[in-house]
Protein backbone atom coordinates (compact mmCIF):
# COMPACT_ATOMS: atom_id res chain seq x y z
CA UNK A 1 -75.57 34.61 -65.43
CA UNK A 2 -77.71 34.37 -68.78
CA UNK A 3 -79.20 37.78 -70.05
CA UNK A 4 -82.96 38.05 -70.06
CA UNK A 5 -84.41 39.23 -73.03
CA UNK A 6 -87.14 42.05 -72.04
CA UNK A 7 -89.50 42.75 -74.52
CA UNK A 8 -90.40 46.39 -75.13
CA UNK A 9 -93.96 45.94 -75.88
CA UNK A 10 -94.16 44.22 -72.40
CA UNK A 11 -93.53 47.02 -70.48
CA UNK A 12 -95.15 50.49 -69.27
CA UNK A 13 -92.67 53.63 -68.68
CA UNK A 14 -93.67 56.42 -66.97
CA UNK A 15 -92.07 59.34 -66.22
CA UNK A 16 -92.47 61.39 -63.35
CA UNK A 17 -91.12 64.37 -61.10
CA UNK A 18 -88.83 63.21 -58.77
CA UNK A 19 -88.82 64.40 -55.01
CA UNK A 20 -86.25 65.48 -53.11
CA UNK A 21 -83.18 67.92 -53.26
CA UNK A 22 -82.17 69.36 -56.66
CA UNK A 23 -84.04 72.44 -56.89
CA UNK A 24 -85.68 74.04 -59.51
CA UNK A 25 -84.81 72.09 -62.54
CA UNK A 26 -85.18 68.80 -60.85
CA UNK A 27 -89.02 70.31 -60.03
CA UNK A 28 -90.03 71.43 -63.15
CA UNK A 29 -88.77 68.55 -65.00
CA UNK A 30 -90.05 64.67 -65.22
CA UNK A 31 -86.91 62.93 -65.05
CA UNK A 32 -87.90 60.11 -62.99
CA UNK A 33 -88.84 56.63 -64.35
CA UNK A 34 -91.12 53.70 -63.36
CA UNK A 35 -90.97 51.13 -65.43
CA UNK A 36 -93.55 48.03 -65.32
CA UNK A 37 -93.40 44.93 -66.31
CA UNK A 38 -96.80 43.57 -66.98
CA UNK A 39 -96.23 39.42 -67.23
CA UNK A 40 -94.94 39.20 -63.86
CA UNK A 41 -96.09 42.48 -62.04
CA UNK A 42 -92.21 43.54 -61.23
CA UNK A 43 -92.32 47.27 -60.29
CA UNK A 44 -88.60 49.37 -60.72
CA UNK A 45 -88.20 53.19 -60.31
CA UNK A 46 -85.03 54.85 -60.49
CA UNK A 47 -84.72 58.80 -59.90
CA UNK A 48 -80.90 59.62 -58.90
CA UNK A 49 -79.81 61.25 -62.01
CA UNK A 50 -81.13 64.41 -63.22
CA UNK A 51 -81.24 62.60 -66.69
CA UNK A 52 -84.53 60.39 -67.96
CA UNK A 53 -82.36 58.69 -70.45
CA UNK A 54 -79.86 57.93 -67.38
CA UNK A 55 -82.70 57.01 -64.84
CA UNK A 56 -84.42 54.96 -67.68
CA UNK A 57 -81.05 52.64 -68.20
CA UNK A 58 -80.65 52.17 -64.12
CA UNK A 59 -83.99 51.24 -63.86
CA UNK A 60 -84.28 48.89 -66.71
CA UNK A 61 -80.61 47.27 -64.99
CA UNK A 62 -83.04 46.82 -61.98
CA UNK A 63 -85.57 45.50 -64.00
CA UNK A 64 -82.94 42.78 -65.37
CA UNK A 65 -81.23 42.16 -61.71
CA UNK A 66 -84.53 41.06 -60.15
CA UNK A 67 -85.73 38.96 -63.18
CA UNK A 68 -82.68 37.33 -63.00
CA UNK A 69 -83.07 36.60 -59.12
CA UNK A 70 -86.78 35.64 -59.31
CA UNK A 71 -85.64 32.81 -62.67
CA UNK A 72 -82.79 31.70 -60.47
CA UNK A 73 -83.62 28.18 -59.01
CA UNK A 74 -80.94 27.06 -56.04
CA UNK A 75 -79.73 23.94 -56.09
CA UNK A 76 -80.94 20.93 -54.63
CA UNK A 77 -79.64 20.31 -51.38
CA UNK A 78 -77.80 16.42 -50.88
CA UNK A 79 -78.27 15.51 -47.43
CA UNK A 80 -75.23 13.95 -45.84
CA UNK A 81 -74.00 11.96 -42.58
CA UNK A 82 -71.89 13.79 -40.10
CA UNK A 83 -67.91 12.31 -40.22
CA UNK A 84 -67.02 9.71 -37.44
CA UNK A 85 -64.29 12.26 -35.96
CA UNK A 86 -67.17 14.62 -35.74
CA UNK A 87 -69.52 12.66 -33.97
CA UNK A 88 -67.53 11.31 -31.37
CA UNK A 89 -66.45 14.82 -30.81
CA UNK A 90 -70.20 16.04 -30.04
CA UNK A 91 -70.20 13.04 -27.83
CA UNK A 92 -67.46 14.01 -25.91
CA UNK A 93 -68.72 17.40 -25.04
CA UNK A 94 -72.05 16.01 -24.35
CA UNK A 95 -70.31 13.88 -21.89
CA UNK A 96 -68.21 16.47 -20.32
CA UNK A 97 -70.98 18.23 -19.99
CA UNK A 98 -72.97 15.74 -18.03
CA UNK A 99 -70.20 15.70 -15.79
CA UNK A 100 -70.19 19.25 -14.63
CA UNK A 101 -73.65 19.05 -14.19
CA UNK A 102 -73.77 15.99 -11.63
CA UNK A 103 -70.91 17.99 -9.97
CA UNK A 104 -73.35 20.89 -8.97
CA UNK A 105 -76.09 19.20 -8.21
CA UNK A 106 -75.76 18.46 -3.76
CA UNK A 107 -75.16 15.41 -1.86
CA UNK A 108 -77.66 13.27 -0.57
């Protein structure tokens, strides 16, 4: 996979008190990060760690990750034809099928 190059002066990084377990220092402390990435809108938060500098490298790997998967174009699909072998196998079933199904129905 190619690395994207992120510019720093296109993104916005806030920090923030996370919620949750972790006490006191985790409440008095803004060691959660948003980061924003203004050309295409991309939203990323990250808040595990008790560390900014921690949170701020998971959520810039986020940041990267779904970049990456919104550049990522799938390849074109070729259309093919189903093999003889399998063909005359559907057939087959279809017929046998047919079969059991005249077998129900009741005499005239």
């Amino acid at each position: 996979m190619r690395e994207t190059e992120i510019r720093e002066s296109d993104l916005v990084i806030e920090f923030y008190r996370g919620s949750g377990p972790g006490g006191q220092h985790r409440n008095v402390t803004e060691t959660a990060v948003r980061i924003r990435h203004i050309p295409t809108g991309i939203v990323v938060t990250a808040s595990e760690s008790r560390s900014q500098a921690r949170n701020r490298e998971v959520a810039l790997d986020r940041l990267k990750q779904s970049l990456a998967k919104r550049a990522h174009k799938p390849k074109r699909r070729l259309p093919t034809s189903p093999t003889k072998g399998s063909v005359e196998r559907r057939l087959d079933e279809k017929r046998i099928q047919s079969l059991k199904k005249k077998q129900r129905t009741l005499p005239d």
